[in-house]
PDB file of N, CA and C in Angstrom:
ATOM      1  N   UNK A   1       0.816  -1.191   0.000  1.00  0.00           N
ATOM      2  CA  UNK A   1       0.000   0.000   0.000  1.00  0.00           C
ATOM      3  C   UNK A   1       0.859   1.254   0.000  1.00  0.00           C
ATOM      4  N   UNK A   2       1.778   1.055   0.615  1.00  0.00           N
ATOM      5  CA  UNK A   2       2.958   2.555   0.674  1.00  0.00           C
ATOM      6  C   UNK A   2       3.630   3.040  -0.534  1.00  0.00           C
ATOM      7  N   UNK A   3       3.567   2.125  -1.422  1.00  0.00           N
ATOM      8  CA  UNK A   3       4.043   1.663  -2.986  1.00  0.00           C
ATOM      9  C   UNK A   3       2.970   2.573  -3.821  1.00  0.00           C
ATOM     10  N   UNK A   4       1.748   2.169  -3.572  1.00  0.00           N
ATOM     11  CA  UNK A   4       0.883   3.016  -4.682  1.00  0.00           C
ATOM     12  C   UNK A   4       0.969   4.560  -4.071  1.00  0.00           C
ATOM     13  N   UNK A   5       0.645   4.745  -2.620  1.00  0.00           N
ATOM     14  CA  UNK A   5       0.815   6.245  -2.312  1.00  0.00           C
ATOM     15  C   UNK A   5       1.971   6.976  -2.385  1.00  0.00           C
ATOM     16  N   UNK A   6       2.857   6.198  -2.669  1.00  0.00           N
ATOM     17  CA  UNK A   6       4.541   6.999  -3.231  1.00  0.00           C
ATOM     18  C   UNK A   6       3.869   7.221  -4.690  1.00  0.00           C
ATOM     19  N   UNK A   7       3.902   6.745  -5.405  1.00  0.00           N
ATOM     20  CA  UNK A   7       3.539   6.607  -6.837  1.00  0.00           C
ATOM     21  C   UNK A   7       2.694   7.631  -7.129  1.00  0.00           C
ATOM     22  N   UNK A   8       1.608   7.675  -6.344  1.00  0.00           N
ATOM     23  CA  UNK A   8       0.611   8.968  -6.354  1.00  0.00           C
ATOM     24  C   UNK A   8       1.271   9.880  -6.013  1.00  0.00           C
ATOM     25  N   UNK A   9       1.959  10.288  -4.955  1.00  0.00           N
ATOM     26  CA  UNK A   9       2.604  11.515  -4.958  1.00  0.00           C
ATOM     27  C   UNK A   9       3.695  11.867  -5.805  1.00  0.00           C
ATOM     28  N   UNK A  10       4.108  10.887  -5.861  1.00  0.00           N
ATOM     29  CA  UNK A  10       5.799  11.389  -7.656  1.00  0.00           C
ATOM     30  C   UNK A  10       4.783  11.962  -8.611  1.00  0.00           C
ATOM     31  N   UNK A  11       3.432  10.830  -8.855  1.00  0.00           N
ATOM     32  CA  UNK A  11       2.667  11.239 -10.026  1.00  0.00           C
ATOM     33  C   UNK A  11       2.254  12.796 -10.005  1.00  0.00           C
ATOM     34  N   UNK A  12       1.350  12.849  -8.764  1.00  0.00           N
ATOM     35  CA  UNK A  12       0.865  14.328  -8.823  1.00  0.00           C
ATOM     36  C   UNK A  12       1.843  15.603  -8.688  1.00  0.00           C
ATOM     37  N   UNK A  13       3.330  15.425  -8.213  1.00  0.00           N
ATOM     38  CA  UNK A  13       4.142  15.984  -8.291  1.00  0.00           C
ATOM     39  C   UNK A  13       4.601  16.434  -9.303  1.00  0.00           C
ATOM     40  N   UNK A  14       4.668  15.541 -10.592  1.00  0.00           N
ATOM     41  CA  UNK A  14       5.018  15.830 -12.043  1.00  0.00           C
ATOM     42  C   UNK A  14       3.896  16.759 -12.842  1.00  0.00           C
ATOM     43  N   UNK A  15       3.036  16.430 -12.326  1.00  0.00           N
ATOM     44  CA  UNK A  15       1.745  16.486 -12.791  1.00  0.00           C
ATOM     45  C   UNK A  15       1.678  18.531 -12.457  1.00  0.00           C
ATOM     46  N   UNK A  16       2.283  18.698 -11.124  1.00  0.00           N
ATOM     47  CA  UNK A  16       2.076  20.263 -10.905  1.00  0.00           C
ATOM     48  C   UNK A  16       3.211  20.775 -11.162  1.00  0.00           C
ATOM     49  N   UNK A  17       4.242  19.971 -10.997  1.00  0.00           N
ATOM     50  CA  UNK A  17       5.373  20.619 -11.487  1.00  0.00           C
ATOM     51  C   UNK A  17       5.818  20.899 -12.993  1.00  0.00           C
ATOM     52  N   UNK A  18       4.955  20.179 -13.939  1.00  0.00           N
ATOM     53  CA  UNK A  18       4.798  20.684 -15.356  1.00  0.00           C
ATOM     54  C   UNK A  18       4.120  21.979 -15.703  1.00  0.00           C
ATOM     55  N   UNK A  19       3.496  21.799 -14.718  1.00  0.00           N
ATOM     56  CA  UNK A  19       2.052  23.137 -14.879  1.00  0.00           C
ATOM     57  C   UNK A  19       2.408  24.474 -14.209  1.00  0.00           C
ATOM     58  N   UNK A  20       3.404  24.232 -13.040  1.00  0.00           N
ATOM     59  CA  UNK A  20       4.240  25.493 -12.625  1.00  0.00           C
ATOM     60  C   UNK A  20       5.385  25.870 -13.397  1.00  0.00           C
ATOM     61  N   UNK A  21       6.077  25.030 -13.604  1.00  0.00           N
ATOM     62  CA  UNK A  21       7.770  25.453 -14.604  1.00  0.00           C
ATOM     63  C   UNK A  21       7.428  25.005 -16.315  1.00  0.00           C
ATOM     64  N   UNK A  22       6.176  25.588 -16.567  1.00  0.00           N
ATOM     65  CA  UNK A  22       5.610  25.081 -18.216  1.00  0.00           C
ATOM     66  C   UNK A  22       6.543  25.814 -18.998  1.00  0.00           C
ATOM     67  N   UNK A  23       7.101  24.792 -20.427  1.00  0.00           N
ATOM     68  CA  UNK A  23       7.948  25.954 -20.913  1.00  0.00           C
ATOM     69  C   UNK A  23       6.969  26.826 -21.944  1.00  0.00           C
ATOM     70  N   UNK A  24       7.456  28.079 -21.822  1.00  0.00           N
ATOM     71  CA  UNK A  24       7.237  29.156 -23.416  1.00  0.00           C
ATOM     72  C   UNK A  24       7.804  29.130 -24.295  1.00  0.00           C
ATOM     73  N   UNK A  25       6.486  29.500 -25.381  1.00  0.00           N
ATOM     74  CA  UNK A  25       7.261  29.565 -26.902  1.00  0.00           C
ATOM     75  C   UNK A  25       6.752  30.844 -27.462  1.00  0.00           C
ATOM     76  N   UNK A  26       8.131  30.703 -27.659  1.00  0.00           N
ATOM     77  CA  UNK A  26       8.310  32.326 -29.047  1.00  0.00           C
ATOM     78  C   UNK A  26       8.116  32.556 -30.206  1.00  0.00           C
ATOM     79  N   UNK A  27       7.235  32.556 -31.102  1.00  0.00           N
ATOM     80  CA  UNK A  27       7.299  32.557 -32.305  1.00  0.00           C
ATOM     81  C   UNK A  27       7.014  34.236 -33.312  1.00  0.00           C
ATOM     82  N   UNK A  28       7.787  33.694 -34.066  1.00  0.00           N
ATOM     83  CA  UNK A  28       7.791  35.288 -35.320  1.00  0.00           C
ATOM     84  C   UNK A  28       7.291  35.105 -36.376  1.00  0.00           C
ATOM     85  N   UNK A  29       6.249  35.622 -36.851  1.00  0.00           N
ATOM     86  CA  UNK A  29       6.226  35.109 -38.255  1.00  0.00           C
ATOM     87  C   UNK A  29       4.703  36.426 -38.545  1.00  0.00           C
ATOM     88  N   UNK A  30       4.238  36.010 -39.784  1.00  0.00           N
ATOM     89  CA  UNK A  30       3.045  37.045 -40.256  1.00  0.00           C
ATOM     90  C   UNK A  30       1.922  36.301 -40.457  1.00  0.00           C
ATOM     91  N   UNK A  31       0.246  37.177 -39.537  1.00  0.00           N
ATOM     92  CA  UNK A  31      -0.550  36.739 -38.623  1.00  0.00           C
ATOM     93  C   UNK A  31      -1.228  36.709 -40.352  1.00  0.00           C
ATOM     94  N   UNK A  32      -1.687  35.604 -40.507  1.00  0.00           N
ATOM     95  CA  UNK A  32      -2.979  35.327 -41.602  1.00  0.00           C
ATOM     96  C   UNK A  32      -3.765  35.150 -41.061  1.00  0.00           C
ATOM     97  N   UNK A  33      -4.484  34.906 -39.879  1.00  0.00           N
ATOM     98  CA  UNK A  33      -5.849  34.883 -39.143  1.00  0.00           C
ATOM     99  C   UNK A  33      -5.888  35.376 -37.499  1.00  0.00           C
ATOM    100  N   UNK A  34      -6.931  36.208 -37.391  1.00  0.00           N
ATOM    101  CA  UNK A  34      -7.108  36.393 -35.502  1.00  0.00           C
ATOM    102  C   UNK A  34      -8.342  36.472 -35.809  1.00  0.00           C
ATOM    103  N   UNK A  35      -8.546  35.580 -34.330  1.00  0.00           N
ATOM    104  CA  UNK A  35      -9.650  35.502 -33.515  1.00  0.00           C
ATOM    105  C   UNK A  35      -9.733  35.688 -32.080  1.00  0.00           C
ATOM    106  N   UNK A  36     -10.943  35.655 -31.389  1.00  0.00           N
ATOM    107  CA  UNK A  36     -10.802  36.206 -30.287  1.00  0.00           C
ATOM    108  C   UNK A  36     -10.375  34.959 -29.443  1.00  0.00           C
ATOM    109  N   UNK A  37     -10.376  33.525 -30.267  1.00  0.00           N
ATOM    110  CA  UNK A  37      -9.316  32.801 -28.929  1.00  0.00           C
ATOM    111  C   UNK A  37      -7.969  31.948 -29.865  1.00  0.00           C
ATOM    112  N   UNK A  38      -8.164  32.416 -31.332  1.00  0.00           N
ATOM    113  CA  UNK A  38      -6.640  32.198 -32.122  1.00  0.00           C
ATOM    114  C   UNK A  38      -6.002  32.905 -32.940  1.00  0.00           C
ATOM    115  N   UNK A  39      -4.676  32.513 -32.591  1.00  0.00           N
ATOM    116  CA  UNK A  39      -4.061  33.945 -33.994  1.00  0.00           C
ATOM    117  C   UNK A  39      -2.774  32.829 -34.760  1.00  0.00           C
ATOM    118  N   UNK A  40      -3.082  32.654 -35.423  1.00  0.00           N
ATOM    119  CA  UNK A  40      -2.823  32.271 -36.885  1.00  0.00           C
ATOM    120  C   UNK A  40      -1.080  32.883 -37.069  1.00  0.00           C
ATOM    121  N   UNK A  41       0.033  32.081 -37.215  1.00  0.00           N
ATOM    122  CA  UNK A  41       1.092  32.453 -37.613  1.00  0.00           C
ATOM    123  C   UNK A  41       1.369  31.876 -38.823  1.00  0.00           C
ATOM    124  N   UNK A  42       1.975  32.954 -40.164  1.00  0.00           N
ATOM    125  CA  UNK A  42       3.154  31.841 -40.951  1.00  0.00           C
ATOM    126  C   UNK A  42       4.320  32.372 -40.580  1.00  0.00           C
ATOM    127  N   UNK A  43       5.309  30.977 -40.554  1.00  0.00           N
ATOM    128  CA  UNK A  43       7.081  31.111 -39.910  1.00  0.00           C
ATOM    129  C   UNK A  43       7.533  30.554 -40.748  1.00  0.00           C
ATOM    130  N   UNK A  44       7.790  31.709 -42.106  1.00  0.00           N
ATOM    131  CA  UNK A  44       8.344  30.279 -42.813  1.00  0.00           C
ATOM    132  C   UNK A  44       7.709  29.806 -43.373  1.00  0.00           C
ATOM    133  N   UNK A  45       8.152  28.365 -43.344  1.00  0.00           N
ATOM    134  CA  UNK A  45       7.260  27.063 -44.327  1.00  0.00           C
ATOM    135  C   UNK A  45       5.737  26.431 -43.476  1.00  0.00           C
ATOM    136  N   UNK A  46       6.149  26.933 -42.382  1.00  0.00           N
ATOM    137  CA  UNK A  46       5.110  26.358 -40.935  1.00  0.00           C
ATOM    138  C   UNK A  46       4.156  27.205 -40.637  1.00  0.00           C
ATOM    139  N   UNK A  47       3.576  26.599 -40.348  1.00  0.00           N
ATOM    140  CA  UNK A  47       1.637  27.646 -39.735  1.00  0.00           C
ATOM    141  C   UNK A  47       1.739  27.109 -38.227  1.00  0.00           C
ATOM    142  N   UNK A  48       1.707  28.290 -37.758  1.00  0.00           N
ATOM    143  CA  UNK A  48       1.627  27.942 -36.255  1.00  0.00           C
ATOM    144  C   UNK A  48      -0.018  28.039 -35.991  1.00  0.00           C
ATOM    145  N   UNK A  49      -0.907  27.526 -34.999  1.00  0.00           N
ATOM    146  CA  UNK A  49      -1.882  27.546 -34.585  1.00  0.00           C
ATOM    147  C   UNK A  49      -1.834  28.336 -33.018  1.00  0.00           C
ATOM    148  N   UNK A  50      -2.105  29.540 -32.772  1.00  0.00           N
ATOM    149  CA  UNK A  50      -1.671  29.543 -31.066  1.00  0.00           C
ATOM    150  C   UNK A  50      -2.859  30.324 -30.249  1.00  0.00           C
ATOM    151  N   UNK A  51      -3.335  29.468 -29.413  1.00  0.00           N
ATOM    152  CA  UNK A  51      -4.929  29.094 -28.564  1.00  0.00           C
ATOM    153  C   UNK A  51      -4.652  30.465 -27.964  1.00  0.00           C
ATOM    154  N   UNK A  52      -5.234  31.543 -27.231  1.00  0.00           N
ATOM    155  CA  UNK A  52      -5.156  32.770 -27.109  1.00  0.00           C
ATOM    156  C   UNK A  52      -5.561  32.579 -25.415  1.00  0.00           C
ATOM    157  N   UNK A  53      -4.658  32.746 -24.674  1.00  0.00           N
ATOM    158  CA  UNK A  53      -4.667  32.444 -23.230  1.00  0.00           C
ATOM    159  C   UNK A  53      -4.325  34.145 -22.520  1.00  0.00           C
ATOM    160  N   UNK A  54      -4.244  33.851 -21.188  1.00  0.00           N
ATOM    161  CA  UNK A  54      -4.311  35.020 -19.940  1.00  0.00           C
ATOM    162  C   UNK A  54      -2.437  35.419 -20.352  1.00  0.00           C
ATOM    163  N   UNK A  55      -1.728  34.040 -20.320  1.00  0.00           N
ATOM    164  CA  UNK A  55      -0.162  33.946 -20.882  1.00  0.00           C
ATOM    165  C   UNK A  55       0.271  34.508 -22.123  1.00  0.00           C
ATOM    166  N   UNK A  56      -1.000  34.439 -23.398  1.00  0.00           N
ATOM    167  CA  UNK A  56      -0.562  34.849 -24.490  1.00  0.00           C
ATOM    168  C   UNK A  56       0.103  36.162 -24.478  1.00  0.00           C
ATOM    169  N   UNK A  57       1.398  36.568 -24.959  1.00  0.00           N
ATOM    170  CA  UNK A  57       1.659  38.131 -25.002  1.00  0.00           C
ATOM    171  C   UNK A  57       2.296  38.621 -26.250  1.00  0.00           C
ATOM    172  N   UNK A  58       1.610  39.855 -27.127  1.00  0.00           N
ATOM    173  CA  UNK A  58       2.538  39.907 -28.074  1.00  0.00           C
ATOM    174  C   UNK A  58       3.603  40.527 -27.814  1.00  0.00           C
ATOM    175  N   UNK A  59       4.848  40.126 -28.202  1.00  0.00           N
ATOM    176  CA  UNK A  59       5.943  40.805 -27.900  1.00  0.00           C
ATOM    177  C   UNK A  59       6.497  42.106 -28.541  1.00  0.00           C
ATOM    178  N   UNK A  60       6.256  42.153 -30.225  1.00  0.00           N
ATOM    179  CA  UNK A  60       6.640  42.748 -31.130  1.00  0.00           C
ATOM    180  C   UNK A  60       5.312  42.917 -32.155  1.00  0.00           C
ATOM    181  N   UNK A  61       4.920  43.812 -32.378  1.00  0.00           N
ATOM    182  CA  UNK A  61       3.783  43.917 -33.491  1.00  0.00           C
ATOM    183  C   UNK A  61       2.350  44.401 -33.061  1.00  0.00           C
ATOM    184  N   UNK A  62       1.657  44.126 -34.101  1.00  0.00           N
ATOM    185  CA  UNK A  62       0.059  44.403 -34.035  1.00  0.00           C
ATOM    186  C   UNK A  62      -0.282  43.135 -34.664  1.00  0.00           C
ATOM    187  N   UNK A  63      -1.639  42.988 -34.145  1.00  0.00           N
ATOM    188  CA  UNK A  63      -2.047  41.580 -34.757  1.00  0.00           C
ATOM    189  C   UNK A  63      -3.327  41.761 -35.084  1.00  0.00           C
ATOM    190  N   UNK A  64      -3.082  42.398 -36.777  1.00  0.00           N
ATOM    191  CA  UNK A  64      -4.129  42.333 -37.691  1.00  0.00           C
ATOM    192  C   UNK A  64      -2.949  41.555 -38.906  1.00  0.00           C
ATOM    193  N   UNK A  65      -3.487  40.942 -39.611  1.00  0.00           N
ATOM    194  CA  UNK A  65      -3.502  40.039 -41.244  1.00  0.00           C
ATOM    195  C   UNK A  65      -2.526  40.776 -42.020  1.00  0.00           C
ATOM    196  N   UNK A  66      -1.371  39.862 -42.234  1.00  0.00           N
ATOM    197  CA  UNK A  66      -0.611  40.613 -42.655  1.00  0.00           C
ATOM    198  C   UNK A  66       0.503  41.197 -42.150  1.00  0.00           C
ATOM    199  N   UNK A  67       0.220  41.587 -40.819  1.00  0.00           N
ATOM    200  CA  UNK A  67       1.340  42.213 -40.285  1.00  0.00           C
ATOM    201  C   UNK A  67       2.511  41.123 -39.535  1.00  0.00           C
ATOM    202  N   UNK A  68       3.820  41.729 -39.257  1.00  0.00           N
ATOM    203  CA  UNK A  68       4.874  40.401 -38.365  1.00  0.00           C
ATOM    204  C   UNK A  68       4.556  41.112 -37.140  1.00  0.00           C
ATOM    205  N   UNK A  69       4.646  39.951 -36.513  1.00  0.00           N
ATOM    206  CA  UNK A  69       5.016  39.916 -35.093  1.00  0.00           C
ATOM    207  C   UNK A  69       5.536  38.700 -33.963  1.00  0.00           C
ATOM    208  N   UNK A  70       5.563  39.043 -33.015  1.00  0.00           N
ATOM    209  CA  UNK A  70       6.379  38.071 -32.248  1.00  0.00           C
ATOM    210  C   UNK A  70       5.003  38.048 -30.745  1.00  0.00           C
ATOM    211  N   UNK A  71       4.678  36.114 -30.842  1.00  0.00           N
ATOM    212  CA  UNK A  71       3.922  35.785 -29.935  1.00  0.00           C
ATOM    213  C   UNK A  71       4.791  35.420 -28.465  1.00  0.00           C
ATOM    214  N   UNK A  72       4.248  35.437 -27.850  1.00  0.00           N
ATOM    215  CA  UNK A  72       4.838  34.661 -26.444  1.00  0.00           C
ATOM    216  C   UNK A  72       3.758  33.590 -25.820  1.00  0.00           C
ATOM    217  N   UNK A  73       4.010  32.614 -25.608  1.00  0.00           N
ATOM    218  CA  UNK A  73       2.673  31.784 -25.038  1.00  0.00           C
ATOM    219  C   UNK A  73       3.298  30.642 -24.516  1.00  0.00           C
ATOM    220  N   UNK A  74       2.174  30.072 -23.319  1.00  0.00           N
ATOM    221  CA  UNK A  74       2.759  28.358 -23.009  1.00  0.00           C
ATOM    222  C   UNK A  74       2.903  27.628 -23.644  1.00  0.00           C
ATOM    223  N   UNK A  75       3.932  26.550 -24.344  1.00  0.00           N
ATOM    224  CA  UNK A  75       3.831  25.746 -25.041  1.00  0.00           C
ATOM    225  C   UNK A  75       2.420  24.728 -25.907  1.00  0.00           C
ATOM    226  N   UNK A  76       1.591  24.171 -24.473  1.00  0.00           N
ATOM    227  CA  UNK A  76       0.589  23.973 -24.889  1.00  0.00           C
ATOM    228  C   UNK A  76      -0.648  24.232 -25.925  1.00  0.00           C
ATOM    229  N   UNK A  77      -0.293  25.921 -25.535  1.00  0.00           N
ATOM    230  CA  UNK A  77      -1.308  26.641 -26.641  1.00  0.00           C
ATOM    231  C   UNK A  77      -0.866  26.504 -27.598  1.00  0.00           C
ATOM    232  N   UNK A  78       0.100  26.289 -28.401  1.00  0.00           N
ATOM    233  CA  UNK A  78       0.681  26.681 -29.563  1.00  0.00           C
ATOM    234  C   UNK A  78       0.498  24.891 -30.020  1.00  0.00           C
ATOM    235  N   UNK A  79       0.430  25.457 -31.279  1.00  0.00           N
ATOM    236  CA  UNK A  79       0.314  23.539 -32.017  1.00  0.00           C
ATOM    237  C   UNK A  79       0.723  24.077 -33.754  1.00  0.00           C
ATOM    238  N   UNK A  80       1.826  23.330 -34.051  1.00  0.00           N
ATOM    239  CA  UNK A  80       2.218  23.346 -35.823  1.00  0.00           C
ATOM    240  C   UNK A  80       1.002  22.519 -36.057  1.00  0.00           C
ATOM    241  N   UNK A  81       0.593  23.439 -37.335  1.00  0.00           N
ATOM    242  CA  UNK A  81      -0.488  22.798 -38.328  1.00  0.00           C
ATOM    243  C   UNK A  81       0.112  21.840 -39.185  1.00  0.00           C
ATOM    244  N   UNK A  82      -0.188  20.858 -39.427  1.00  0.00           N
ATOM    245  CA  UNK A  82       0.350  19.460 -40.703  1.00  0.00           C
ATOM    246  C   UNK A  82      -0.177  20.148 -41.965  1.00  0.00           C
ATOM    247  N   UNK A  83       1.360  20.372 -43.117  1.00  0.00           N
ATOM    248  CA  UNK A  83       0.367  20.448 -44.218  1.00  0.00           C
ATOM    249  C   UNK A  83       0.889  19.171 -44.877  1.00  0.00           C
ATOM    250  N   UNK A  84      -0.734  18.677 -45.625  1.00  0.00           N
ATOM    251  CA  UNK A  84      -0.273  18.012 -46.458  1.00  0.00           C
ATOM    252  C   UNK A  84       0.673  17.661 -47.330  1.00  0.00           C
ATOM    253  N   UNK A  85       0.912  16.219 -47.206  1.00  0.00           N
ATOM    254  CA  UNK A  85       2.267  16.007 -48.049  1.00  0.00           C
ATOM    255  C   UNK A  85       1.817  16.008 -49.910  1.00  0.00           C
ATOM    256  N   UNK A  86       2.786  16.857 -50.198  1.00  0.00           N
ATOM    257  CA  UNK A  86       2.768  16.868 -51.956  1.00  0.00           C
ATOM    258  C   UNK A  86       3.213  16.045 -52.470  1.00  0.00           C
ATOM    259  N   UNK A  87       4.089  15.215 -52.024  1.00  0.00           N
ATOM    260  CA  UNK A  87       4.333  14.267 -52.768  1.00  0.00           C
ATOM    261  C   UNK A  87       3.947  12.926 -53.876  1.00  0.00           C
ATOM    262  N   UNK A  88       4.218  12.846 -54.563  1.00  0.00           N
ATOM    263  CA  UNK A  88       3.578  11.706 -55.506  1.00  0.00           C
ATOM    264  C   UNK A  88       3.863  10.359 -55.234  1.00  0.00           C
ATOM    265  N   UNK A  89       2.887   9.634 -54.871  1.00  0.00           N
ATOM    266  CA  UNK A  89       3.183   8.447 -53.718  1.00  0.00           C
ATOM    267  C   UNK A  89       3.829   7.614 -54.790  1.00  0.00           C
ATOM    268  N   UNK A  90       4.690   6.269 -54.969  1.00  0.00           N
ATOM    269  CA  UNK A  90       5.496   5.177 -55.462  1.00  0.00           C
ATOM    270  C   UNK A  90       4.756   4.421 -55.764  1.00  0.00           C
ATOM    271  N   UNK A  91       4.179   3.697 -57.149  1.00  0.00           N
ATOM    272  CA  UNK A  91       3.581   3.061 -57.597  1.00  0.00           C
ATOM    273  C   UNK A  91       4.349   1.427 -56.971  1.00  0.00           C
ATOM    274  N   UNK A  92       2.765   0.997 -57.140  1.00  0.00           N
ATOM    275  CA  UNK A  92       2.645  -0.392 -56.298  1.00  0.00           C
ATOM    276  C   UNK A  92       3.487  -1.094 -57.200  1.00  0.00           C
ATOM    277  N   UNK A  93       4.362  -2.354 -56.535  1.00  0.00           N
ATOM    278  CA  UNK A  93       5.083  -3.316 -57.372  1.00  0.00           C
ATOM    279  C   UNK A  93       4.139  -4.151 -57.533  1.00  0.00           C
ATOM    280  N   UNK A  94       4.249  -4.187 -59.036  1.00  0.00           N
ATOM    281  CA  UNK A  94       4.001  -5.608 -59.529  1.00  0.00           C
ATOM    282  C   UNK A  94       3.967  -7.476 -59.424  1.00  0.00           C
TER     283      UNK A  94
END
């Protein structure tokens, strides 16, 4: 029994200690979409997605369409969009 309540406490320990020392991310790039809970980055080749939190801060810019700027946010919020792969898939062997 002392086994599972160690376990529970390492667990819930990780569990708050992710959520207190969460890392931030920085990103730069030019806003193609805002909303009132996302703002839309391109960086590059990458589309950032980033969820609009109490943490969100812009660092550098205005964030209307079009313009650069620099986000600040918890990791969490932020998510790279997948773009589809272009590639031309390898025909089946025979």
């Amino acid at each position: 029994m002392k086994l599972k309540t160690l376990m529970g406490v390492i667990a819930t320990g990780c569990i708050f200690g992710s959520t207190a020392f969460g890392d931030t991310l920085e990103k730069k790039g030019i806003v193609t979409a805002v909303t009132d809970s996302q703002i839309t980055l391109q960086c590059g080749l990458e589309t950032w997605i980033i969820n609009r939190s109490s943490t969100t801060k812009v660092i550098n810019g205005t964030l209307t369409p079009g313009s650069t700027v620099t986000v600040q946010c918890d990791l969490p919020d932020a998510q790279k969009k997948e773009e589809p792969s272009t590639a031309t898939p390898a025909p089946e062997p025979r």
